[in-house]
C-alpha atoms as a PDB file:
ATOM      1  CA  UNK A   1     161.753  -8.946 167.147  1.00  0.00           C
ATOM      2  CA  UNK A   2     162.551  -9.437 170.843  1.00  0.00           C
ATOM      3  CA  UNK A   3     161.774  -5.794 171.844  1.00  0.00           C
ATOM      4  CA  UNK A   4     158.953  -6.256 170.018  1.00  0.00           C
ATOM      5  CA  UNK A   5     157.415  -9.721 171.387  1.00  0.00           C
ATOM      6  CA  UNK A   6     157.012  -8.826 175.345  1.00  0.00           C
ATOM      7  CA  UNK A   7     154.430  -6.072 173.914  1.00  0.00           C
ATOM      8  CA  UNK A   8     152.483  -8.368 171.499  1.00  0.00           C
ATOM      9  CA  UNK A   9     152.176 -10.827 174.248  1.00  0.00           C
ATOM     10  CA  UNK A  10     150.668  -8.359 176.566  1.00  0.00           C
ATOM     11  CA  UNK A  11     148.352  -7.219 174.041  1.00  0.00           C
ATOM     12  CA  UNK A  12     147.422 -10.904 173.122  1.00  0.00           C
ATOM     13  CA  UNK A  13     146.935 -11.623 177.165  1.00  0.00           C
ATOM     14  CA  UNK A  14     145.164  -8.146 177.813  1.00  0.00           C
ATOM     15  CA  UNK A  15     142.893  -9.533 174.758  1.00  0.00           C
ATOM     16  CA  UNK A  16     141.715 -12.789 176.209  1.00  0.00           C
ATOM     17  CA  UNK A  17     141.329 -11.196 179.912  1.00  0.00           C
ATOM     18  CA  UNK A  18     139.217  -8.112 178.298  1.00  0.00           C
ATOM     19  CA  UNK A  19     137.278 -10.709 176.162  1.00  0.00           C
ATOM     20  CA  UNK A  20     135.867 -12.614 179.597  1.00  0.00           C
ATOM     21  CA  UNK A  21     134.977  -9.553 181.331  1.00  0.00           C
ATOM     22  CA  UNK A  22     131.258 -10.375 180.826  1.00  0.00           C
ATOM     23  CA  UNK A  23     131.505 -13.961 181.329  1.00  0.00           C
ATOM     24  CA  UNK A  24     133.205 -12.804 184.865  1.00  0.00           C
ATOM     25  CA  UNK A  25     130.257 -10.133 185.242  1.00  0.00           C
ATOM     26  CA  UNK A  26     127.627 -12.814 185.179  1.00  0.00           C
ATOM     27  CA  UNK A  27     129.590 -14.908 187.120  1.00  0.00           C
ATOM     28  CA  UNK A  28     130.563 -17.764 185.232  1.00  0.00           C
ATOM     29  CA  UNK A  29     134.071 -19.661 185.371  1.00  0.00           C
ATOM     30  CA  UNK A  30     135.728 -16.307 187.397  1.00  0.00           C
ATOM     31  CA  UNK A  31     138.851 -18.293 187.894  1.00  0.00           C
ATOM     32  CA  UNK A  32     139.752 -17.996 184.120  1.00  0.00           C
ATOM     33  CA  UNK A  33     139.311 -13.925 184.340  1.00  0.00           C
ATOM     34  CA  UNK A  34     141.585 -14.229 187.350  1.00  0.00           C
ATOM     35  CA  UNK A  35     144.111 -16.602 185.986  1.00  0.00           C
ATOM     36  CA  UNK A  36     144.261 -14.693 182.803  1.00  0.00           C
ATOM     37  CA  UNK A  37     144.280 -11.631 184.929  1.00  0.00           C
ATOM     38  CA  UNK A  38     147.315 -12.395 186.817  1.00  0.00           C
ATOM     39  CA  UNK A  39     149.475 -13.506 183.275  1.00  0.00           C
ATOM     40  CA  UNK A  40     148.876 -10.006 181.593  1.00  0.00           C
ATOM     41  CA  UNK A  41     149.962  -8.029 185.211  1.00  0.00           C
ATOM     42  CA  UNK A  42     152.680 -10.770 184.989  1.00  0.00           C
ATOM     43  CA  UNK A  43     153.806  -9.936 181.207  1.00  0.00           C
ATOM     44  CA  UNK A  44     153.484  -6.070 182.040  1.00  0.00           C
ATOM     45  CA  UNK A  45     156.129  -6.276 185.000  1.00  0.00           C
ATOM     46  CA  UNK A  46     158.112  -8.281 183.237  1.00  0.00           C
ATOM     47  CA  UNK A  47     158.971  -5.805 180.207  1.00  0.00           C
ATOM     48  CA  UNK A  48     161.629  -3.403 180.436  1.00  0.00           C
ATOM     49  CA  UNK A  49     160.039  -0.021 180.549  1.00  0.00           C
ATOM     50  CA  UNK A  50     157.248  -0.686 183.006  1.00  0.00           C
ATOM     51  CA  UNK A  51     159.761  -2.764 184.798  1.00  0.00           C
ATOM     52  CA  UNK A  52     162.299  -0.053 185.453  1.00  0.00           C
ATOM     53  CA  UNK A  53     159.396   2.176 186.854  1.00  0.00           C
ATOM     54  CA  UNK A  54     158.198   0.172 189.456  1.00  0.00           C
ATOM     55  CA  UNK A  55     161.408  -0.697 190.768  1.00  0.00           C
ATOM     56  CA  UNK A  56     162.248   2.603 190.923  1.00  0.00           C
ATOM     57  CA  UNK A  57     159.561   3.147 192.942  1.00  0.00           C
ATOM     58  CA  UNK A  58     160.557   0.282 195.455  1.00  0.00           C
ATOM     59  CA  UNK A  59     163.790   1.660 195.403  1.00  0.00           C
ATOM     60  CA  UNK A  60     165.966   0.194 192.601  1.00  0.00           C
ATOM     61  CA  UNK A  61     166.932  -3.223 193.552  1.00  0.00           C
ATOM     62  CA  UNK A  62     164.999  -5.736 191.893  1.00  0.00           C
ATOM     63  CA  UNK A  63     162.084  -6.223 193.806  1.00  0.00           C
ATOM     64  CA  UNK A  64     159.901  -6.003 191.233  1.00  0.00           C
ATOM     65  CA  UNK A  65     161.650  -9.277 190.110  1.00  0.00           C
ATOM     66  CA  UNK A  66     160.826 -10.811 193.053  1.00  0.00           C
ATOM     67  CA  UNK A  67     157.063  -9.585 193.118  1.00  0.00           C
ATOM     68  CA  UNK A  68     156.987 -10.583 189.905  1.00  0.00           C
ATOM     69  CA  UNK A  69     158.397 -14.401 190.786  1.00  0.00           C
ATOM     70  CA  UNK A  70     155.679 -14.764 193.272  1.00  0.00           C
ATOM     71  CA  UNK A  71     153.067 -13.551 191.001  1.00  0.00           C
ATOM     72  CA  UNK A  72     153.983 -15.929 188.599  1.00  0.00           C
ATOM     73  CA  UNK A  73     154.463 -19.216 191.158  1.00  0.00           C
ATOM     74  CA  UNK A  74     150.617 -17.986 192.325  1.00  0.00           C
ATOM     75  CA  UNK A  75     150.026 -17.839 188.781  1.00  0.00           C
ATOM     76  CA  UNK A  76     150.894 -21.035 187.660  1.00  0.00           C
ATOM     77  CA  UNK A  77     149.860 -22.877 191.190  1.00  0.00           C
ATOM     78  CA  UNK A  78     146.009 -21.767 190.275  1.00  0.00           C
ATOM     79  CA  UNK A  79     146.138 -22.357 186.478  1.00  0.00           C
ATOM     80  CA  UNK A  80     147.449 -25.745 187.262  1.00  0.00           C
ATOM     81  CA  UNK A  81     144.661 -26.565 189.497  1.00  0.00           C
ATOM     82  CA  UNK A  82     142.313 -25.607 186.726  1.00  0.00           C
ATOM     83  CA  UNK A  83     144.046 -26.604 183.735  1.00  0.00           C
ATOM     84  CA  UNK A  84     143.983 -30.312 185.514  1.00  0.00           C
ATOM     85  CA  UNK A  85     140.705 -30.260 187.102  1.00  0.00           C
ATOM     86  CA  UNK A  86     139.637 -29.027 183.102  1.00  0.00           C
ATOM     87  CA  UNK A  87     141.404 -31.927 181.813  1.00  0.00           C
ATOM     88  CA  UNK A  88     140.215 -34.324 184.392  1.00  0.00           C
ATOM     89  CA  UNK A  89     143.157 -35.479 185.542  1.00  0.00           C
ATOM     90  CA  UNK A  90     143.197 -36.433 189.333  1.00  0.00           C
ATOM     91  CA  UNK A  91     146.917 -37.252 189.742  1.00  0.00           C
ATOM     92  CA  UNK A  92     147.829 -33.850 188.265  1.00  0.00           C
ATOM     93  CA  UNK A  93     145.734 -31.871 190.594  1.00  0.00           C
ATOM     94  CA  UNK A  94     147.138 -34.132 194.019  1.00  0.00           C
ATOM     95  CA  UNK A  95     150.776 -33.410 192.811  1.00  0.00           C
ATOM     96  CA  UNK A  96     150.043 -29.667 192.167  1.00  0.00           C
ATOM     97  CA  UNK A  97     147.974 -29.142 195.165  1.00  0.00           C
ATOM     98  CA  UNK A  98     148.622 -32.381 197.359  1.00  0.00           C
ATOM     99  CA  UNK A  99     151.608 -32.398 199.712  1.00  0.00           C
ATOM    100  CA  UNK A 100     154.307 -32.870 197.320  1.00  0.00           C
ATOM    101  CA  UNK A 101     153.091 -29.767 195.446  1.00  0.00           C
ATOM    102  CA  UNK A 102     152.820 -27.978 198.111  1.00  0.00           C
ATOM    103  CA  UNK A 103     155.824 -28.764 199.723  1.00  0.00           C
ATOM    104  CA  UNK A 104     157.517 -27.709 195.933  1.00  0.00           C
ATOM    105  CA  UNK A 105     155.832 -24.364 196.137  1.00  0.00           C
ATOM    106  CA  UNK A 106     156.917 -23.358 199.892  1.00  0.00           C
ATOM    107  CA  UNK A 107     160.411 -24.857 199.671  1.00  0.00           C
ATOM    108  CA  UNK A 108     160.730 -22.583 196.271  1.00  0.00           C
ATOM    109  CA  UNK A 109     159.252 -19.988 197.656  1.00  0.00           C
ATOM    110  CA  UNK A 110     161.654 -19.668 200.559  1.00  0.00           C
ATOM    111  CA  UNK A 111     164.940 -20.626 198.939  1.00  0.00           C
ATOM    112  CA  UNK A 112     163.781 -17.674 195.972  1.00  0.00           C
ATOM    113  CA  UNK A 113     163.263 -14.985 199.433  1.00  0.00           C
ATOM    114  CA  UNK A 114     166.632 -16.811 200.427  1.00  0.00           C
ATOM    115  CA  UNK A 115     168.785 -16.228 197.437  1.00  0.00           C
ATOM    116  CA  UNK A 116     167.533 -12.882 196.581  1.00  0.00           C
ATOM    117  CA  UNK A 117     168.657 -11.193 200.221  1.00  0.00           C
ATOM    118  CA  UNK A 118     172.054 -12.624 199.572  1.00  0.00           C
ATOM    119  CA  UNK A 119     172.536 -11.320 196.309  1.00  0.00           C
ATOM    120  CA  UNK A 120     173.581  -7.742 195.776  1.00  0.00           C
ATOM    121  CA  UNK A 121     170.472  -6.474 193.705  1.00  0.00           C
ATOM    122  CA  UNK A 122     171.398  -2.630 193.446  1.00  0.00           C
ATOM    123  CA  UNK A 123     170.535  -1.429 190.368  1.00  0.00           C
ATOM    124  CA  UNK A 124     167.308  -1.863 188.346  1.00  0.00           C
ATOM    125  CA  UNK A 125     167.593  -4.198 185.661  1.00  0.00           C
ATOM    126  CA  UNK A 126     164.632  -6.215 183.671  1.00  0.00           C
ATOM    127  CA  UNK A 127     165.130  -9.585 183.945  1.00  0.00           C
ATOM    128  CA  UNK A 128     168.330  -8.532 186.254  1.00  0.00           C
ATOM    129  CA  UNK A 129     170.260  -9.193 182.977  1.00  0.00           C
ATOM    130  CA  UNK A 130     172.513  -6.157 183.981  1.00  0.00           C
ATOM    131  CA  UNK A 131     173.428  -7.361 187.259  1.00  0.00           C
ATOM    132  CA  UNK A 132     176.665  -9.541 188.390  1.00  0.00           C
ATOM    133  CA  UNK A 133     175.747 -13.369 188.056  1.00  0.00           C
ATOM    134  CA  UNK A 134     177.245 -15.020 190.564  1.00  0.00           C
ATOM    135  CA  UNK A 135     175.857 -18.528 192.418  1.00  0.00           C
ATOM    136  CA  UNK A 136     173.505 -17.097 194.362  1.00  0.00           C
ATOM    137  CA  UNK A 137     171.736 -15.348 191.388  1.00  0.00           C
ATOM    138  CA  UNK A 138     171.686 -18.412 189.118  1.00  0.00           C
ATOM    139  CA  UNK A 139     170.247 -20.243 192.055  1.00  0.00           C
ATOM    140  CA  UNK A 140     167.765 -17.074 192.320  1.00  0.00           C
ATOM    141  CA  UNK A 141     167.195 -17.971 188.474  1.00  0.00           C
ATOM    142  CA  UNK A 142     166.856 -21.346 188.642  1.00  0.00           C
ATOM    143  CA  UNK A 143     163.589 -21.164 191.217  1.00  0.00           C
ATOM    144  CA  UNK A 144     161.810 -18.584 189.240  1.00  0.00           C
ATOM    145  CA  UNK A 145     162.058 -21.365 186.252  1.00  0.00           C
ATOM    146  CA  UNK A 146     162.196 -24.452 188.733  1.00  0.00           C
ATOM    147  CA  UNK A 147     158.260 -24.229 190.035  1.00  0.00           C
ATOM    148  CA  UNK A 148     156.496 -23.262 186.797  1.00  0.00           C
ATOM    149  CA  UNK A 149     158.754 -26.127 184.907  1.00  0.00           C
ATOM    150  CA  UNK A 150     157.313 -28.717 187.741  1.00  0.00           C
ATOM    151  CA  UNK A 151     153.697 -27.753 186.820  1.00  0.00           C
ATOM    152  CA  UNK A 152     154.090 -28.332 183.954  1.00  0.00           C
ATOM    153  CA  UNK A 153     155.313 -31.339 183.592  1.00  0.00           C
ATOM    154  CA  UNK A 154     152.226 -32.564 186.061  1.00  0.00           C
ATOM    155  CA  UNK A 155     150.287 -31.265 183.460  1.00  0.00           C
ATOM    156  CA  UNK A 156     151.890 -32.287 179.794  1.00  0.00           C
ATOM    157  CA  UNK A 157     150.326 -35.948 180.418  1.00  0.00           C
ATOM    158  CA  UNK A 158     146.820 -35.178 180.447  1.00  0.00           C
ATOM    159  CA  UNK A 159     146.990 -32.617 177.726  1.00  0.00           C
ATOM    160  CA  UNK A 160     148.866 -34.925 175.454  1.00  0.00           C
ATOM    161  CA  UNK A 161     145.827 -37.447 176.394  1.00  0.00           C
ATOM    162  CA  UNK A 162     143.554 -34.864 174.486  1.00  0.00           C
ATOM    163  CA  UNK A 163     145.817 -34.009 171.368  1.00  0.00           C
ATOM    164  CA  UNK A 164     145.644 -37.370 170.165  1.00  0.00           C
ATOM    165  CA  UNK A 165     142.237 -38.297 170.832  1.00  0.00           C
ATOM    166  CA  UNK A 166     139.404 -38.386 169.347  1.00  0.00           C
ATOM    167  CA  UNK A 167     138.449 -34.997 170.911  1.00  0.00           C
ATOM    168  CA  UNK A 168     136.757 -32.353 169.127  1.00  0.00           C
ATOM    169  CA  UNK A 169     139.576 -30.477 166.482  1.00  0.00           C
ATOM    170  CA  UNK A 170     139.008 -27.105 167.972  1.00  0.00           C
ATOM    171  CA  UNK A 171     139.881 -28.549 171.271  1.00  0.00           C
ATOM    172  CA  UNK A 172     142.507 -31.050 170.263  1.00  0.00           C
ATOM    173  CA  UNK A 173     144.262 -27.887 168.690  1.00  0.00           C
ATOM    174  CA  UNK A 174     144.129 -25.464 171.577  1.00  0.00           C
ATOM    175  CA  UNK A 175     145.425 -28.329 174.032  1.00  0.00           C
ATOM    176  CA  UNK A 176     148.223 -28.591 171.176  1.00  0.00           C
ATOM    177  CA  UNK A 177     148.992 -24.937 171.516  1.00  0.00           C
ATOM    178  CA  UNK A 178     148.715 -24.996 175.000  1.00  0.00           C
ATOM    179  CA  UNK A 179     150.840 -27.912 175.238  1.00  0.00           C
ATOM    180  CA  UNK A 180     153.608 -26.114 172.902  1.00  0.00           C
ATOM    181  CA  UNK A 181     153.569 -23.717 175.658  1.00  0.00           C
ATOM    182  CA  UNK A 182     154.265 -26.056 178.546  1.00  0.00           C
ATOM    183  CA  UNK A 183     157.037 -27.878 176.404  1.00  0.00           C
ATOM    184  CA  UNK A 184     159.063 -24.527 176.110  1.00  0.00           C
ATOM    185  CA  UNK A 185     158.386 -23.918 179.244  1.00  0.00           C
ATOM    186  CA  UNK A 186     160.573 -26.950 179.796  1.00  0.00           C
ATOM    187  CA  UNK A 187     163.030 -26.140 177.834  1.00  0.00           C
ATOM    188  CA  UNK A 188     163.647 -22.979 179.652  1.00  0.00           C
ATOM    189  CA  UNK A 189     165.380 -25.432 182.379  1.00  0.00           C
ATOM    190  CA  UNK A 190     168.130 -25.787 180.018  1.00  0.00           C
ATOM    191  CA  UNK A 191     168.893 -21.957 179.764  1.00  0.00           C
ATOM    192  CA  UNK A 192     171.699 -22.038 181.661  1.00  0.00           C
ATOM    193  CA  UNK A 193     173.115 -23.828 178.841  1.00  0.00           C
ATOM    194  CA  UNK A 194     172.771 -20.548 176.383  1.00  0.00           C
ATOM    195  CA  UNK A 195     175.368 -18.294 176.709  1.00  0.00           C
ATOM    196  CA  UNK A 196     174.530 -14.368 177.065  1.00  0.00           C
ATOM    197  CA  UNK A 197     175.481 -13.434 174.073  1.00  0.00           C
ATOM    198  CA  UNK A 198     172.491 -15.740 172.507  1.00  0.00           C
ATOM    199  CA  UNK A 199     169.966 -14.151 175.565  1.00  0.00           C
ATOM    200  CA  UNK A 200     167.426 -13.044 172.933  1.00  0.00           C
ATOM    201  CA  UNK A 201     166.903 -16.816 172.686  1.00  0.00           C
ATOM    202  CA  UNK A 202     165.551 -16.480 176.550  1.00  0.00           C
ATOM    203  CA  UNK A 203     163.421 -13.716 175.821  1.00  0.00           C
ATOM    204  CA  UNK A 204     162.253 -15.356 172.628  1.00  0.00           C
ATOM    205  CA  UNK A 205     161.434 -18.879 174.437  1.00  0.00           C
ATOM    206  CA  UNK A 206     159.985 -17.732 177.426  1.00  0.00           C
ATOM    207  CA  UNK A 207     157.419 -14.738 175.519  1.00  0.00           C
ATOM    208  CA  UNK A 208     156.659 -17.819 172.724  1.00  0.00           C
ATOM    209  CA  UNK A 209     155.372 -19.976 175.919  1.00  0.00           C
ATOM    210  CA  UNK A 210     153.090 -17.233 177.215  1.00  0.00           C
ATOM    211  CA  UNK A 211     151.789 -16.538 174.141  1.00  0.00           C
ATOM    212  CA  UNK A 212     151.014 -19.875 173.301  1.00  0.00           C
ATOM    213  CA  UNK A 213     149.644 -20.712 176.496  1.00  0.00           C
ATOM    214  CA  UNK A 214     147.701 -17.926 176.767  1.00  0.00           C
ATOM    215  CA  UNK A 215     146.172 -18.416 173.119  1.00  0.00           C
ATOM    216  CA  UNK A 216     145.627 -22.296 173.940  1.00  0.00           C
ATOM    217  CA  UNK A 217     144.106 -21.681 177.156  1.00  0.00           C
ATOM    218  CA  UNK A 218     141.509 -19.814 175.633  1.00  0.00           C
ATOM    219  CA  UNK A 219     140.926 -22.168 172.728  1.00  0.00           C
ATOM    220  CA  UNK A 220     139.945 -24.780 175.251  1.00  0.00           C
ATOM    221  CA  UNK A 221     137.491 -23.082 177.254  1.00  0.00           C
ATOM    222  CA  UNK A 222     136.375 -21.299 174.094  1.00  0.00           C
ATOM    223  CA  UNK A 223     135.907 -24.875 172.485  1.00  0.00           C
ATOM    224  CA  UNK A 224     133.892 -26.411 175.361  1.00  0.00           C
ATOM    225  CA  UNK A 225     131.532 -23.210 175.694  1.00  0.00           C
ATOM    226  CA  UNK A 226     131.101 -23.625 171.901  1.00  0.00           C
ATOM    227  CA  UNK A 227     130.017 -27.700 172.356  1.00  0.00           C
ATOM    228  CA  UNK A 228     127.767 -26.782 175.245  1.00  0.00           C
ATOM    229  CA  UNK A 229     125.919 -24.464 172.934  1.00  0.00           C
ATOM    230  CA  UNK A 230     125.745 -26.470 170.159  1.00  0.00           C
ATOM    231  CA  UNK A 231     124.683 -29.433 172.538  1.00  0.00           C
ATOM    232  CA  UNK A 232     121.760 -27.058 174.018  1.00  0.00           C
ATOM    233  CA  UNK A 233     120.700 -26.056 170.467  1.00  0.00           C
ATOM    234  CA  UNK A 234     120.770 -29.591 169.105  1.00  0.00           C
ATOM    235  CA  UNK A 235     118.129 -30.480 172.412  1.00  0.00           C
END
């Protein structure tokens, strides 16, 4: 099932991004082509095969890892901003974007740059689940989950606002799937506490939270382009 989830999740993100192709053409809400854009080049580095190419072809130590960390800290920076803005929460978009957040994002940024030069990286490996894990790579580990954790938890507030309002259902259930997403992507904090021999549980958690992320995210702008629509036919 693990082998088999990195590739459904691409094909679930490629989906949605394909899918707002001619929103994006006529220019409306670009942000979410982007956004979705970046998660499915995000999923594709991250899966074994297509990982161990590219690395090869930056020389086989990992830095496809670390593209792939800074991808993802863009990723989530952006989609934080929106996902906030969307839900209309102010105090989530100052702490992503405000000097705290920004502070977060450099200071991870830097320490991840840090802790991959002083770790001995030779020798492609997805997820760098073949390499030695010392400190310096569980440190290297612990950033790549650190920043995405922080947005969301800026974000689970507001969302959990919407679940149990009186929101439409179609919206109150994407903001529940989106907010499933966000929770596991919580509990990936605690990985350290799985031992490797259990590390299809990793690969199980963290594909789950894309793929419910990526499948609530579109529910909620799907759900608000279907209530303007029905607003415009009802006037």
């Amino acid at each position: 099932m693990t082998a088999v989830l990195p590739w459904v999740t691409l094909a679930v993100c490629l989906a949605i991004t394909l899918a707002r192709v001619p929103s994006a053409l006529r220019g409306e809400n670009r942000e979410v082509f982007y956004i979705f854009s970046l998660i499915s080049l995000s999923i594709f580095i991250s899966i074994e095969a297509p990982y161990l190419v590219i690395d090869g072809w930056l020389g086989g130590m990992n830095i496809a890892n670390l593209i792939l960390r800074f991808l993802l800290y863009g990723t989530f920076f952006f989609m934080g901003i929106k996902i906030a803005t969307a839900f209309g929460s102010a105090s989530a978009v100052r702490a992503i974007r405000g000097p705290v957040g920004i502070a977060a994002a450099a200071l991870v940024g830097a320490l991840t740059i840090y802790f991959f030069v002083i770790t001995d990286t030779q020798g492609s490996s997805a997820g760098m689940s073949g390499l030695h894990w010392g400190p310096s790579l569980e440190a290297y580990a612990f950033m790549g989950r650190f920043y995405p954790g922080f947005v969301a938890a800026c974000l689970i507030p507001a969302i959990w606002r919407t679940v149990t309002s009186t929101a439409p259902v179609l919206l109150r259930i994407a903001s529940a799937l989106l907010l499933l997403g966000l929770c596991l992507l919580l509990l990936s904090q605690l990985f350290p506490l799985i031992p490797f021999s259990e590390a299809w549980l990793r690969v199980l958690i963290n594909y789950s939270a894309a793929i419910f992320m990526a499948i609530g995210l579109a529910g909620i702008w799907f759900s608000k382009a279907f209530a303007r629509r029905k607003q415009r036919l009802l006037t």
